[in-house]
N, C-alpha and C. Protein backbone atom coordinates (compact mmCIF):
# COMPACT_ATOMS: atom_id res chain seq x y z
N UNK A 1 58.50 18.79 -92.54
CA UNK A 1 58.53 17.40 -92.15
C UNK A 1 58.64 17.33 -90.63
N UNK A 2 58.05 16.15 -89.86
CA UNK A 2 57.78 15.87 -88.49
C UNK A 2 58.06 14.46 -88.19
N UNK A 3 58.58 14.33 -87.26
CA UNK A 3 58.64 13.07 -86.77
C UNK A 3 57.59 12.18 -85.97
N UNK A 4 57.26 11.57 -86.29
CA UNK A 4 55.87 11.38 -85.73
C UNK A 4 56.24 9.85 -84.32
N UNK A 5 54.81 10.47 -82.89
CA UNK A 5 55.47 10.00 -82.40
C UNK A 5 54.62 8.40 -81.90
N UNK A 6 54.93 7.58 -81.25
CA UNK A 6 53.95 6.10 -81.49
C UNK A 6 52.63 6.08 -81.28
N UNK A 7 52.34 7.38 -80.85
CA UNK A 7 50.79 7.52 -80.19
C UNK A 7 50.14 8.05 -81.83
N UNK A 8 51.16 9.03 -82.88
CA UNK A 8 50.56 9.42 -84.08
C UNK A 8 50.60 8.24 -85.18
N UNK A 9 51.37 6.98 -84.85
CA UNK A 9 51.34 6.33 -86.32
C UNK A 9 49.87 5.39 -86.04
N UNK A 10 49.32 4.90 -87.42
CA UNK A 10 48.40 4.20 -87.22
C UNK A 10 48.49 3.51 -88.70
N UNK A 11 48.92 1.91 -87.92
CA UNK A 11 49.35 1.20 -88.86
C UNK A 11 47.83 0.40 -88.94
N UNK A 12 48.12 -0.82 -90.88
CA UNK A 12 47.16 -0.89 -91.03
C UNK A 12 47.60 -2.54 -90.45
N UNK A 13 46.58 -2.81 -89.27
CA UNK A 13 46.72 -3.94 -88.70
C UNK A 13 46.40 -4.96 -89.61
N UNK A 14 47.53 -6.63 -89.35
CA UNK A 14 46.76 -7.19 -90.44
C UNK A 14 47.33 -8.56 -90.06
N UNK A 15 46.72 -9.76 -89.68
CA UNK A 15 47.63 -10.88 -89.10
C UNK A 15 47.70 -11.75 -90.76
N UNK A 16 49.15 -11.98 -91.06
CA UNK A 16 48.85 -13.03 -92.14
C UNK A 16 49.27 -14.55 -91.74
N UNK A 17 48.68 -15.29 -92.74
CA UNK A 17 49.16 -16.77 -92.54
C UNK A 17 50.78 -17.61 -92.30
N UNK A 18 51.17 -16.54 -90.98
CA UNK A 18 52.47 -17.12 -90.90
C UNK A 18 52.76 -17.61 -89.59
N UNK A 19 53.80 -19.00 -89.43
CA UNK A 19 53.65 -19.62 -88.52
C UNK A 19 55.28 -19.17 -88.55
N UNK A 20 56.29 -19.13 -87.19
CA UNK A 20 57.56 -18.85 -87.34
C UNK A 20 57.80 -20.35 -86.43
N UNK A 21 58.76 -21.00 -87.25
CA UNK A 21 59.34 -21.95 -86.11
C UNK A 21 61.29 -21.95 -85.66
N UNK A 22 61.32 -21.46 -84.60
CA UNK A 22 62.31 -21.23 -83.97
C UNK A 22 63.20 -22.30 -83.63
N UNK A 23 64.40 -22.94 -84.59
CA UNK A 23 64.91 -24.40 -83.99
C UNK A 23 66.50 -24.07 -82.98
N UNK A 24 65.94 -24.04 -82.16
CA UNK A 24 67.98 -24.09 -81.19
C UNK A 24 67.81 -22.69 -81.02
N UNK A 25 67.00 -21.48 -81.06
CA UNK A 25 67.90 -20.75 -80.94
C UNK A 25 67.27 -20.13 -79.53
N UNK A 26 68.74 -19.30 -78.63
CA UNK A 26 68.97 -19.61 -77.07
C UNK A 26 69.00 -18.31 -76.96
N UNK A 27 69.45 -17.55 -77.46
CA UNK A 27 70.61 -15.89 -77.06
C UNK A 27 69.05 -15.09 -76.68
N UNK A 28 68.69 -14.79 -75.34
CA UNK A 28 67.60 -13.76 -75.15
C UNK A 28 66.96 -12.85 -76.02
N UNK A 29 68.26 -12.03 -76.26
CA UNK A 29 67.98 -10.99 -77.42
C UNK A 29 67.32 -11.70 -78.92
N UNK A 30 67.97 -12.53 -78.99
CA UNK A 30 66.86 -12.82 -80.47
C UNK A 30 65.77 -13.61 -80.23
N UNK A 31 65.59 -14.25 -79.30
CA UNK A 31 64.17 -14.67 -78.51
C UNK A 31 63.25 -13.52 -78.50
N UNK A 32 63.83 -12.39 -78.19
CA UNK A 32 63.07 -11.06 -77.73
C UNK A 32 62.52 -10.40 -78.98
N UNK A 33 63.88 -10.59 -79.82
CA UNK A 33 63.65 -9.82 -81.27
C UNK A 33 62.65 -10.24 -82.16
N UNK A 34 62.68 -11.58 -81.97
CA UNK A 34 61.53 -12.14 -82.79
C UNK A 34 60.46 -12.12 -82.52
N UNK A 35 60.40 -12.32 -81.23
CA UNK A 35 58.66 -11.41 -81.31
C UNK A 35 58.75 -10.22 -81.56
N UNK A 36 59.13 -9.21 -81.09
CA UNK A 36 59.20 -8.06 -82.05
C UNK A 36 58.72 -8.04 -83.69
N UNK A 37 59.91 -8.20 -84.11
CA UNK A 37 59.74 -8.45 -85.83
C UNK A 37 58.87 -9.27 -86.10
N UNK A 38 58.16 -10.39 -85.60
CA UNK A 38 56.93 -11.16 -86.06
C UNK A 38 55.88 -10.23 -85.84
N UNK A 39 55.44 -9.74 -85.04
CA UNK A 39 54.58 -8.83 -84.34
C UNK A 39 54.40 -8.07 -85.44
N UNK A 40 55.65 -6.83 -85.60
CA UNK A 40 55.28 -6.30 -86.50
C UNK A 40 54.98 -6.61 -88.10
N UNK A 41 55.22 -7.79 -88.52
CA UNK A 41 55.07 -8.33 -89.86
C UNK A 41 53.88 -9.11 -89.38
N UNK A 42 52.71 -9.00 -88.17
CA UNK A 42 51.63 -9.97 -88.59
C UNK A 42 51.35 -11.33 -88.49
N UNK A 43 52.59 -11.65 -87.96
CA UNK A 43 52.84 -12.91 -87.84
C UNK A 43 51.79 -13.99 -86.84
N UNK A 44 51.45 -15.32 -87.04
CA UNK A 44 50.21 -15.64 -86.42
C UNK A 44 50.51 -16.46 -84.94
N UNK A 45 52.09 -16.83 -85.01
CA UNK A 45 52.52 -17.90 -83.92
C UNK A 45 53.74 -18.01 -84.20
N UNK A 46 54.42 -18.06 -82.75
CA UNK A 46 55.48 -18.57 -82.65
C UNK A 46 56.11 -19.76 -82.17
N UNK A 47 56.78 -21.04 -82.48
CA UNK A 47 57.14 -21.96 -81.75
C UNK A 47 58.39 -21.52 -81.29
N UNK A 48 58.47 -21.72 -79.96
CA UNK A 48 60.60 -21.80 -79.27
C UNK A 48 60.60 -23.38 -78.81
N UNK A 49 61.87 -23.86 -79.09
CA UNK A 49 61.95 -25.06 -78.57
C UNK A 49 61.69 -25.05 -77.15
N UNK A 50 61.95 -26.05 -76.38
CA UNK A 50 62.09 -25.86 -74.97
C UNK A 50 62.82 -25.91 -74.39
N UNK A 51 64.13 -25.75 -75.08
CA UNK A 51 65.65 -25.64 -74.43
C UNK A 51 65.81 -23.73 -74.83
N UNK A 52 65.33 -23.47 -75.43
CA UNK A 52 65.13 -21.82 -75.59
C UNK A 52 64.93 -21.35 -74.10
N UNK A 53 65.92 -20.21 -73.87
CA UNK A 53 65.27 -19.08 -72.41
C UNK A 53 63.81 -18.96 -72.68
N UNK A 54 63.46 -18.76 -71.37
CA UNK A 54 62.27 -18.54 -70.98
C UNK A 54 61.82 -16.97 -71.24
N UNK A 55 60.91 -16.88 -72.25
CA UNK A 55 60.18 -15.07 -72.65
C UNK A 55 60.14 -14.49 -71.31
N UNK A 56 60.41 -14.99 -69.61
CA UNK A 56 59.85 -14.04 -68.48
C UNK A 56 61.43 -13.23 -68.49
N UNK A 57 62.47 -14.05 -68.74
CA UNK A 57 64.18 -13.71 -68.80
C UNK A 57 63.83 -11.68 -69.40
N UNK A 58 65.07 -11.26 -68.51
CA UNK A 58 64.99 -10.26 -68.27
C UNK A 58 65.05 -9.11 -70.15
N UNK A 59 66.17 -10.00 -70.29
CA UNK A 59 67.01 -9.17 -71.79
C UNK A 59 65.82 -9.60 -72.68
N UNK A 60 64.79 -11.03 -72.58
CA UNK A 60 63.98 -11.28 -73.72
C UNK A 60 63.10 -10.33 -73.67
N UNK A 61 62.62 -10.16 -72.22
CA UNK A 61 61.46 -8.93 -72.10
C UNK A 61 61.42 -7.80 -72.46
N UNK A 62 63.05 -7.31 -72.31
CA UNK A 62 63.30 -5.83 -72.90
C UNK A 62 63.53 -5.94 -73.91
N UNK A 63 64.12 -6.78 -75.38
CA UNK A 63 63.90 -6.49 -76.55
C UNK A 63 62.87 -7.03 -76.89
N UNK A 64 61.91 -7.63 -76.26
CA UNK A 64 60.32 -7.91 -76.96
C UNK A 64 59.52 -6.59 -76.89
N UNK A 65 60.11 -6.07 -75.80
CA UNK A 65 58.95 -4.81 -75.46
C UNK A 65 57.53 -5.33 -74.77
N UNK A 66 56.11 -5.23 -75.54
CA UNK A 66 55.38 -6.13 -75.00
C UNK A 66 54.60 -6.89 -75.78
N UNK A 67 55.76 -7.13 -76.89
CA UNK A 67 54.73 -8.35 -78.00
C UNK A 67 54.60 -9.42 -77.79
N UNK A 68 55.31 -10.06 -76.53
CA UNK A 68 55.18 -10.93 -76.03
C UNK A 68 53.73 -11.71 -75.80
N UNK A 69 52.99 -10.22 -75.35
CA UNK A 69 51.94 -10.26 -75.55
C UNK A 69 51.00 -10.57 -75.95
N UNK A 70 51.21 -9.73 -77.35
CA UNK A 70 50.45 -9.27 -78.64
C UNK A 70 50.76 -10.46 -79.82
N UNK A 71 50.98 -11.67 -79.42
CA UNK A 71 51.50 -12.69 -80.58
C UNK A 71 51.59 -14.27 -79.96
N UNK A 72 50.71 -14.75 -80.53
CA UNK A 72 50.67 -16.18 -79.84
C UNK A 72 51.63 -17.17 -80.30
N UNK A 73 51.83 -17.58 -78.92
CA UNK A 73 53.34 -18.41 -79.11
C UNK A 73 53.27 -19.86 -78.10
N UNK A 74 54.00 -21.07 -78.70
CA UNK A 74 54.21 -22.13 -77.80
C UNK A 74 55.49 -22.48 -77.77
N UNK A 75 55.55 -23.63 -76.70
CA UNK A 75 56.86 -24.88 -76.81
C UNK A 75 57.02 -25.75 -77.49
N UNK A 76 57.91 -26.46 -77.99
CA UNK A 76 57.79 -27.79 -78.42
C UNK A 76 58.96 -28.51 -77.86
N UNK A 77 58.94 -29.92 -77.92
CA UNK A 77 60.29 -30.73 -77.34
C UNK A 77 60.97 -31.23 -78.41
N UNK A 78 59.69 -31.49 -79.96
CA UNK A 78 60.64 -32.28 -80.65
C UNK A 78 60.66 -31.78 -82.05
N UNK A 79 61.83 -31.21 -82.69
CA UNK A 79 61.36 -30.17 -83.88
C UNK A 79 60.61 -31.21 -84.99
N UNK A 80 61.18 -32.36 -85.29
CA UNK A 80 60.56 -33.39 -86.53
C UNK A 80 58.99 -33.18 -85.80
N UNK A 81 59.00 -33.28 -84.42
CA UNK A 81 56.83 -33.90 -84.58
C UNK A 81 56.43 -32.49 -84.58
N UNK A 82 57.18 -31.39 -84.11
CA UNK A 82 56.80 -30.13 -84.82
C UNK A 82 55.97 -29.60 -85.92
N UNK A 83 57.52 -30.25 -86.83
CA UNK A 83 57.35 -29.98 -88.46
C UNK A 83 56.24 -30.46 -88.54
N UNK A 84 56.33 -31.98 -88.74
CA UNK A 84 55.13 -33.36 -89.02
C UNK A 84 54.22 -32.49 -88.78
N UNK A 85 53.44 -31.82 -87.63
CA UNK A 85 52.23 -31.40 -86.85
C UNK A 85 51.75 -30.10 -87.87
N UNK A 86 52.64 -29.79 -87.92
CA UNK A 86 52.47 -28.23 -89.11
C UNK A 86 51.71 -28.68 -90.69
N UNK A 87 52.30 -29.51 -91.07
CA UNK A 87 52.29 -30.31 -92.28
C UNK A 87 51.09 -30.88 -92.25
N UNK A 88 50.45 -31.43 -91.40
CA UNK A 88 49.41 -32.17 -91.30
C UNK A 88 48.40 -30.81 -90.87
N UNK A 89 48.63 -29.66 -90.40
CA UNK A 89 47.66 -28.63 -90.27
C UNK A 89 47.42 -27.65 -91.64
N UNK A 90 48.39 -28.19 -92.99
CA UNK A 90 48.13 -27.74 -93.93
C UNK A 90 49.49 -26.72 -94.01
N UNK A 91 50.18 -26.32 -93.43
CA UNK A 91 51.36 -25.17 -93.92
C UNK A 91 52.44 -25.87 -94.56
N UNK A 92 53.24 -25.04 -95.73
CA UNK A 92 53.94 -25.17 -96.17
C UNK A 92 54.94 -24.53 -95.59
N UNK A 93 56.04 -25.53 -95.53
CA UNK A 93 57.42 -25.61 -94.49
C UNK A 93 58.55 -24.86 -95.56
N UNK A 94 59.12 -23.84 -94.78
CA UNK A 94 59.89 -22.92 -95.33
C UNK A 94 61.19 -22.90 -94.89
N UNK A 95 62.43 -23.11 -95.20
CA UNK A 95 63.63 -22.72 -93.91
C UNK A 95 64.42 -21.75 -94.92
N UNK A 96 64.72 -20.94 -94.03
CA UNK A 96 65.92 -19.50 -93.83
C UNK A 96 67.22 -20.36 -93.74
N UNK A 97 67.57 -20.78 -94.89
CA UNK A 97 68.91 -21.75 -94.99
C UNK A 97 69.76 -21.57 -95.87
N UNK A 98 70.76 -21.85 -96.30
CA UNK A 98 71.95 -21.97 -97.34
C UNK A 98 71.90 -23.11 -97.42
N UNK A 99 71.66 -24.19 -98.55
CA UNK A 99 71.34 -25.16 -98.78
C UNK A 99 72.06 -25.16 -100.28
N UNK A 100 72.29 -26.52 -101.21
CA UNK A 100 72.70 -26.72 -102.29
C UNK A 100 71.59 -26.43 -103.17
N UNK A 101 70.20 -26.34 -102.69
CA UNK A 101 68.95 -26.57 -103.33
C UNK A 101 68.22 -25.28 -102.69
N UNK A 102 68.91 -23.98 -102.09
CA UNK A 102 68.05 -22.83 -102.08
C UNK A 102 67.45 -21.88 -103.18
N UNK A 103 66.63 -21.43 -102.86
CA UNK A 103 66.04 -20.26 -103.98
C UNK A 103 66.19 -18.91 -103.36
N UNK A 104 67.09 -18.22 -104.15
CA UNK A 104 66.71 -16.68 -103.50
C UNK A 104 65.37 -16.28 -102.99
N UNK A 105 65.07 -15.70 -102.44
CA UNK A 105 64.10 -15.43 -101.87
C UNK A 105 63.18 -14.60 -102.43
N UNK A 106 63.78 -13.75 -103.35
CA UNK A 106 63.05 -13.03 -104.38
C UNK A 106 62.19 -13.39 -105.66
N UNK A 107 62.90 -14.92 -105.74
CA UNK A 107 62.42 -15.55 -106.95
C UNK A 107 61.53 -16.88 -106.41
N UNK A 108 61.34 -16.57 -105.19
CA UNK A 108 60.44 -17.57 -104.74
C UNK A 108 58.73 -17.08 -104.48
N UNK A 109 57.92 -17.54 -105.15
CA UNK A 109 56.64 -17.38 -105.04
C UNK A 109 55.83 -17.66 -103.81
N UNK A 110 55.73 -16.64 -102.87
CA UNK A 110 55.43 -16.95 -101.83
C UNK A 110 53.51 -17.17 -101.49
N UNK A 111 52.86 -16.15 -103.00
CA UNK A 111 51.51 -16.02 -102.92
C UNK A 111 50.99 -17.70 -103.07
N UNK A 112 51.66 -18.49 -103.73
CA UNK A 112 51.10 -19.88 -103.82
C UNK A 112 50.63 -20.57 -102.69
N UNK A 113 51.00 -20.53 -101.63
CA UNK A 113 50.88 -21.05 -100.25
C UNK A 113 50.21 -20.22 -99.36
N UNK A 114 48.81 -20.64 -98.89
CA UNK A 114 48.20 -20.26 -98.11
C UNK A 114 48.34 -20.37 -96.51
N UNK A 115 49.18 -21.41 -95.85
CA UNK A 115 49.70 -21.29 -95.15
C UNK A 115 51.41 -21.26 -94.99
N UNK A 116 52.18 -20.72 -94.49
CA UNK A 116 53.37 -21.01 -94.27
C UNK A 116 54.06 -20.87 -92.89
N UNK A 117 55.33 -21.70 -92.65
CA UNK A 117 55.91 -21.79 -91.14
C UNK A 117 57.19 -21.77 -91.78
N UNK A 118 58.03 -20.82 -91.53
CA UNK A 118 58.74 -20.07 -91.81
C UNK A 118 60.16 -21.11 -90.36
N UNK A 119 61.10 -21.60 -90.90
CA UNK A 119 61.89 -22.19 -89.60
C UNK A 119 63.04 -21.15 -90.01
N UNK A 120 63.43 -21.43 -88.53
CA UNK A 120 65.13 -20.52 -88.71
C UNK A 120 65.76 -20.78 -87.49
N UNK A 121 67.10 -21.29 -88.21
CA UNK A 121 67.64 -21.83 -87.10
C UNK A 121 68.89 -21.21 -86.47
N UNK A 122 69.75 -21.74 -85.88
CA UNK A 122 70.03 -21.42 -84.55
C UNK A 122 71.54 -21.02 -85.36
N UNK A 123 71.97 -19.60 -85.65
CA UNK A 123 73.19 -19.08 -85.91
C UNK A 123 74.30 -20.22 -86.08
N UNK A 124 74.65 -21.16 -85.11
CA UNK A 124 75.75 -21.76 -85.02
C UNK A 124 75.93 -22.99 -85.81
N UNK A 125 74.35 -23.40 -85.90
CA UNK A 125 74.10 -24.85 -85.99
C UNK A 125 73.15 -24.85 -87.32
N UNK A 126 72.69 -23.99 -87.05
CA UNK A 126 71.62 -24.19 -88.61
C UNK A 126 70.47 -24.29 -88.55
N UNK A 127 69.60 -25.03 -89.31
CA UNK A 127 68.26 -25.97 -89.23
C UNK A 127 68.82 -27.70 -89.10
N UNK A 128 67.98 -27.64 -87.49
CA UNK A 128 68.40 -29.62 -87.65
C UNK A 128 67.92 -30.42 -88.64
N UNK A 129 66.83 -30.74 -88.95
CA UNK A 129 66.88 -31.06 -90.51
C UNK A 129 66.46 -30.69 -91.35
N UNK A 130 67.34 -30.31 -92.61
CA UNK A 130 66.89 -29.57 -93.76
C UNK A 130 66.09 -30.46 -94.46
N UNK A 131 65.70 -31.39 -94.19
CA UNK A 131 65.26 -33.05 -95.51
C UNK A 131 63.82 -32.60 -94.86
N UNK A 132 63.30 -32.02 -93.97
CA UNK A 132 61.82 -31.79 -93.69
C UNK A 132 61.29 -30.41 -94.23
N UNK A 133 62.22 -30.18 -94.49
CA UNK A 133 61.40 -28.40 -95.03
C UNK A 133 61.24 -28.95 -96.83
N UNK A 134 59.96 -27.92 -96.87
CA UNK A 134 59.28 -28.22 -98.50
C UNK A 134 60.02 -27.42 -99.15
N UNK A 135 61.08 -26.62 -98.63
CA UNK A 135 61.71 -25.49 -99.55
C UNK A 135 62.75 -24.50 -98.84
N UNK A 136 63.83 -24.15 -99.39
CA UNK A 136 64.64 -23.62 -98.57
C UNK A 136 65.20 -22.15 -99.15
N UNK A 137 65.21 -21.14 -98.80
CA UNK A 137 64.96 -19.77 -99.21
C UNK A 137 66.54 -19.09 -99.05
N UNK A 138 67.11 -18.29 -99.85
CA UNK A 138 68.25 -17.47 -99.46
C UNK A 138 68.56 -16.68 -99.41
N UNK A 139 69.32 -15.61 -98.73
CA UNK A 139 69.09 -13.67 -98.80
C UNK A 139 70.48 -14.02 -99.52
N UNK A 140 69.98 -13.08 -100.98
CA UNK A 140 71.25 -12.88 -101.45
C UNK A 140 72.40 -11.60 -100.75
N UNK A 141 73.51 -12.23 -100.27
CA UNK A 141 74.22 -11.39 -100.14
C UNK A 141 75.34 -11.23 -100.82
N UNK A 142 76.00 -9.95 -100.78
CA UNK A 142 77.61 -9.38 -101.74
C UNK A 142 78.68 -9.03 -100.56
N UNK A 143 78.54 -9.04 -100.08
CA UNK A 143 79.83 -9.01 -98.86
C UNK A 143 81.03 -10.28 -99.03
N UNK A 144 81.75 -10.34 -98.09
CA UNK A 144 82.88 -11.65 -98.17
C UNK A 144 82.14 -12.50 -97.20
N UNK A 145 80.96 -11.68 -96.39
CA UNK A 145 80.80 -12.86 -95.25
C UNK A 145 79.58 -13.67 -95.79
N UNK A 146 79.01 -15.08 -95.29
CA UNK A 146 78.51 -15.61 -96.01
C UNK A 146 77.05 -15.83 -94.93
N UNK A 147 76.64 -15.46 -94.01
CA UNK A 147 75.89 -15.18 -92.81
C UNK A 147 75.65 -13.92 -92.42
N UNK A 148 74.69 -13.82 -92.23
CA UNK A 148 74.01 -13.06 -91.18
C UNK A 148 73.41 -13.20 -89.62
N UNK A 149 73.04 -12.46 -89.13
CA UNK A 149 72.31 -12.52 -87.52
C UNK A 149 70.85 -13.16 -88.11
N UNK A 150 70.36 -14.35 -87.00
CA UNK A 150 69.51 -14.59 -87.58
C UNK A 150 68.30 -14.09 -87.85
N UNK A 151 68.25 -12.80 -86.67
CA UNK A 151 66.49 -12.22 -86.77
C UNK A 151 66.63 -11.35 -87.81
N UNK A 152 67.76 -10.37 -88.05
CA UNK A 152 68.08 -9.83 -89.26
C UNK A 152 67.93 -10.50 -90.76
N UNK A 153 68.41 -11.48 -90.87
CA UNK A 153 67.53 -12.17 -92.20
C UNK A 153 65.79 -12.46 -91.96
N UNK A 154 65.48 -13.33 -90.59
CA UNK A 154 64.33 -12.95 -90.19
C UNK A 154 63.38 -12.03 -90.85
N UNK A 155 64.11 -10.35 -90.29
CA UNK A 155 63.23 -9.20 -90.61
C UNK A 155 63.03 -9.06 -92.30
N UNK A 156 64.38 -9.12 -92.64
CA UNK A 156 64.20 -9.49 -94.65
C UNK A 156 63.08 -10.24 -94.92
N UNK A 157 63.20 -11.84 -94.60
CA UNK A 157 62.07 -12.67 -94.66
C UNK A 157 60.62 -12.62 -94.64
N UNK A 158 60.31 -12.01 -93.47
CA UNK A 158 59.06 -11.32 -93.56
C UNK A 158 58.69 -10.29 -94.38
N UNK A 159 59.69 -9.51 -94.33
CA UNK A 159 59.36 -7.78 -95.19
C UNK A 159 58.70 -8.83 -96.97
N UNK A 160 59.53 -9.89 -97.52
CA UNK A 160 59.67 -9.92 -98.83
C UNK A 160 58.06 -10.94 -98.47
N UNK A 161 57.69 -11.68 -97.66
CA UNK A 161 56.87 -12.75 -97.54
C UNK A 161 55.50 -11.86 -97.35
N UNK A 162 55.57 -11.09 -96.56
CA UNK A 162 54.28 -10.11 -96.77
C UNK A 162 54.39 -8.94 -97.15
N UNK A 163 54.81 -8.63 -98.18
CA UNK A 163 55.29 -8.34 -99.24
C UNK A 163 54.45 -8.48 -100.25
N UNK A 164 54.91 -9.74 -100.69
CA UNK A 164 54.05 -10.63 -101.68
C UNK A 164 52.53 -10.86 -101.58
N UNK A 165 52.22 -11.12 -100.19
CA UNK A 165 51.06 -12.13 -100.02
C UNK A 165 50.30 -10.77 -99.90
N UNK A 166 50.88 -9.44 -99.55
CA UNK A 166 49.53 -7.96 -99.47
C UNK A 166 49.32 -7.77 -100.44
């Protein structure tokens, strides 16, 4: 056995129908991370609000690496004309939430939806409104704690979402 090194892997490139929308969240590092982890799951776009650090910020650049790049991304000012705008481009609105009305994430059929925008919100605060998402998804966890980091469920999210849809 060998460890192989980034110049030997050759992944099978593949962009799927996923839109990520980013609500509140500020901390560089998971600005950074998420392109990362979108990148590598294929992902087609990213929205950051516009109170989000700026991708040139030093810590976003070094945990993006240079997918910053490699993954098309915008601003927005207002998450509702966001959503609205998504909705009217045909995607089905997803949030990374704990909700009274979530579905594990495992038992959610993700192949039905040809487009999806995936929201996740901001560690402290949540998703600002849950009454706009078509559906709200949950990582089951067994621990005492009832949260996670958000790009870390993130990376779950994707793994199980294209997953499904390959």
């Amino acid at each position: 056995m060998k460890q192989l090194s980034h110049n030997e892997i050759k992944n099978n490139y593949r962009k799927f129908p996923i839109t990520i929308v980013c609500d509140a969240i500020r901390t560089p590092e998971n600005i950074g991370m998420c392109f990362r982890i979108s990148e590598s799951f294929g992902v087609e776009k990213i929205y950051l609000h516009e109170n989000s650090i700026d991708i040139t910020n030093r810590k976003v650049q070094k945990t993006a690496r240079n997918t910053i790049h490699q993954i098309e991304h915008d601003r927005y000012t207002n998450f509702n004309e966001v959503i609205l705008k998504l909705k009217k481009e045909g995607f089905f609105i997803i949030g990374l939430e704990i909700t009274n009305h979530s579905t594990k994430i495992q038992d959610f059929d993700f192949k039905k939806h040809h487009k999806i925008a995936l929201v996740v919100g901001s560690e402290r605060n949540g998703i600002s409104d849950v009454n706009l998402l078509d559906k709200s998804i949950k990582i089951p966890m067994y621990g005492n704690n009832s949260s996670m980091n958000v790009i870390h469920s993130l990376a779950i999210a994707l793994y199980e979402i294209t997953n499904q849809i390959n």
